[in-house]
Protein backbone atom coordinates (compact mmCIF):
# COMPACT_ATOMS: atom_id res chain seq x y z
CA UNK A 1 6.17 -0.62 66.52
CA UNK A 2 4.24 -3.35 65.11
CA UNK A 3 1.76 -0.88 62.90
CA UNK A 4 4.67 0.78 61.65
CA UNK A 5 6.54 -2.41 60.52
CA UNK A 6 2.85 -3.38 59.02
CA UNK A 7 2.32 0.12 57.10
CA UNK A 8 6.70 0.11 56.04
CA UNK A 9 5.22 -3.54 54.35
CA UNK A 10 1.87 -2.42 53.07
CA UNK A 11 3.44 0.82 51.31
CA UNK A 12 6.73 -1.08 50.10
CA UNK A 13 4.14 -3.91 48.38
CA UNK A 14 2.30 -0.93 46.79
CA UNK A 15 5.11 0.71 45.57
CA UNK A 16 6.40 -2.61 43.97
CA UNK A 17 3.20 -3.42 42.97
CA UNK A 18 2.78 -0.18 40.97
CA UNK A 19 6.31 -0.62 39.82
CA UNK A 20 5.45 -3.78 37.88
CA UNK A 21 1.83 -2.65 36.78
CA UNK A 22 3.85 0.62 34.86
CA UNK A 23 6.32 -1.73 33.53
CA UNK A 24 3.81 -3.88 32.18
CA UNK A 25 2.41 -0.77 30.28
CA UNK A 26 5.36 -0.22 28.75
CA UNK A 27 5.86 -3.51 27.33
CA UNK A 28 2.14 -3.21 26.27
CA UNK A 29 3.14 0.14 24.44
CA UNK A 30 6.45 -0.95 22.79
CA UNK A 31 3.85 -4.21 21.56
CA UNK A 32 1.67 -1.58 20.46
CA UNK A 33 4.35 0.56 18.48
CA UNK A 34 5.66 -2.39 17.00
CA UNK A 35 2.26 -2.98 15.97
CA UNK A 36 2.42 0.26 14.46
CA UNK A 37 5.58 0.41 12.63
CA UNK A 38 4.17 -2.42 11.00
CA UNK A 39 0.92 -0.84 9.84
CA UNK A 40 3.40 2.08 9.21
CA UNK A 41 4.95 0.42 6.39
CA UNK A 42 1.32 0.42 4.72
CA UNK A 43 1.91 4.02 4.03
CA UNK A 44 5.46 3.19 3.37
CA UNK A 45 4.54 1.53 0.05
CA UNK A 46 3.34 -1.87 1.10
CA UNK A 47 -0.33 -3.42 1.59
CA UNK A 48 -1.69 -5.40 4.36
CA UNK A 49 -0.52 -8.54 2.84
CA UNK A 50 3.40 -6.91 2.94
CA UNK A 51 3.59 -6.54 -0.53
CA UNK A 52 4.67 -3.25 -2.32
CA UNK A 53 1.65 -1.26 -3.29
CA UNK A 54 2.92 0.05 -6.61
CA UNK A 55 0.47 3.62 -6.24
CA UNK A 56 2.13 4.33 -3.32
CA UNK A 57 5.82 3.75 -3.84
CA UNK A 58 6.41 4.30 -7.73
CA UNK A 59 6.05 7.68 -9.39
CA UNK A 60 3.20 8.48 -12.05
CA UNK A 61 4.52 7.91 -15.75
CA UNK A 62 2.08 8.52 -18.67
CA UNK A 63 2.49 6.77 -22.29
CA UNK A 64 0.24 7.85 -25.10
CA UNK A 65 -0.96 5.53 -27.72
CA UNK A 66 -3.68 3.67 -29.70
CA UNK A 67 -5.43 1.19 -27.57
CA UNK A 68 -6.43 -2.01 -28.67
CA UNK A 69 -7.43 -5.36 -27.60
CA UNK A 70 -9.51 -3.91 -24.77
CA UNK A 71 -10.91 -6.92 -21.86
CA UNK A 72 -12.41 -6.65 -18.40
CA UNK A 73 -9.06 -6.34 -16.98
CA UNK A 74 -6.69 -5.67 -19.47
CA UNK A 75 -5.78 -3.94 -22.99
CA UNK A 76 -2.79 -3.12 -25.34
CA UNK A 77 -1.37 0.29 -25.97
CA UNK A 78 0.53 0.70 -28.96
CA UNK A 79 3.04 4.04 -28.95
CA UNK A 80 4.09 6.26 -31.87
CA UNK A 81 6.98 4.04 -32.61
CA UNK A 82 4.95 0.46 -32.69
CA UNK A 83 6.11 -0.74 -29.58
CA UNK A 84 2.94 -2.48 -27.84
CA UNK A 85 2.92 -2.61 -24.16
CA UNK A 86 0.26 -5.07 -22.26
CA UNK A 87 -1.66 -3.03 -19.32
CA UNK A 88 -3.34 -5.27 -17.02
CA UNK A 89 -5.54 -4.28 -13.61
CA UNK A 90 -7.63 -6.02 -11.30
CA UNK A 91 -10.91 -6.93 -12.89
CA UNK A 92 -13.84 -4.90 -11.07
CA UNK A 93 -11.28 -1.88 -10.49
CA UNK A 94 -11.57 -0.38 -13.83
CA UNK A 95 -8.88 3.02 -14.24
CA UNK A 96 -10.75 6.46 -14.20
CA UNK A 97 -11.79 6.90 -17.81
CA UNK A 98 -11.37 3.53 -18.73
CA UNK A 99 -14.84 2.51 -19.92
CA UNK A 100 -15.51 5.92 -22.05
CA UNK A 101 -12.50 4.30 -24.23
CA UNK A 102 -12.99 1.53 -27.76
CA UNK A 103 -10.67 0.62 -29.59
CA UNK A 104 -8.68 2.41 -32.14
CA UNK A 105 -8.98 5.53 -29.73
CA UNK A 106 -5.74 7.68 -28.92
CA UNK A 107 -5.23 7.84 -25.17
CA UNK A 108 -3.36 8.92 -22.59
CA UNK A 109 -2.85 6.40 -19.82
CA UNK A 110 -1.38 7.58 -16.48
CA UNK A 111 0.26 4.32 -14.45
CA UNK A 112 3.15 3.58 -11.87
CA UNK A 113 5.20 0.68 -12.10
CA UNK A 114 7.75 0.37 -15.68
CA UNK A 115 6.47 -0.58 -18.90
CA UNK A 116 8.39 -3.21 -20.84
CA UNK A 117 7.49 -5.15 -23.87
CA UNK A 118 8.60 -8.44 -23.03
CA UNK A 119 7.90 -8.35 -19.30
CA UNK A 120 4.63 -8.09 -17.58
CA UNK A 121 3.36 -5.20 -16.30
CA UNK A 122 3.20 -5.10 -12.43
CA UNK A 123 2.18 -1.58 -11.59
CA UNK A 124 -1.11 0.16 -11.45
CA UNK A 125 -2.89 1.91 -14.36
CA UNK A 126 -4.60 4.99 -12.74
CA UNK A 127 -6.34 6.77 -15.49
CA UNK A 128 -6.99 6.01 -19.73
CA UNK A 129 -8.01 8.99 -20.98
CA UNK A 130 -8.96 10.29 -24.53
């Protein structure tokens, strides 16, 4: 009678052990989802630092123009009606076709993110192209 008591204990510790061991797993995967759906918004249009990545979340918009006052991470495109719009990127991350470019040159410039004369331009250029 005695063993049997002892094995009723040993197998209803077990079973409660393993009951808590699988419930901690599943806290550990809901912490690791979360973790997830935050990393999830990356692709959902923001960065690592939670702020919107402006490739990811805006549509492509191309202006053509004469570029001028080209710098190391910026320059002026000026459209067929005179309006100049600043274009500014991170210096070292030049736009595809960017350095084949001088000034004077018609181009094309592909970029997300809205254009506006008197406000700065917070998008991304991808591409200045002849």
């Amino acid at each position: 009678m005695k063993k049997k008591n002892l094995v009723i204990a040993v197998i209803t510790v077990l079973m409660m052990t393993a009951g808590c061991t699988a419930q901690g797993k599943n806290e550990t995967t809901s912490a690791a989802t979360a973790g997830t759906e935050v990393s999830g918004a990356e692709t959902a249009g923001e960065t690592e630092t939670g702020e919107p990545d402006q490739a990811q979340s805006e549509k492509e918009s191309v202006i053509t123009g004469i570029i001028s006052d080209i710098k190391s991470f910026m320059f002026v495109i000026t459209d067929k009606e005179g309006h100049e719009y600043v274009l500014s990127f991170d210096q070292g991350k030049e736009p595809k076709g960017f350095s084949s470019v001088k000034d004077g040159d018609r181009v094309t410039v592909t970029y997300t993110g809205e254009l506006d004369e008197t406000e700065a331009f917070t998008g991304t250029v991808i591409s200045v192209e002849k």
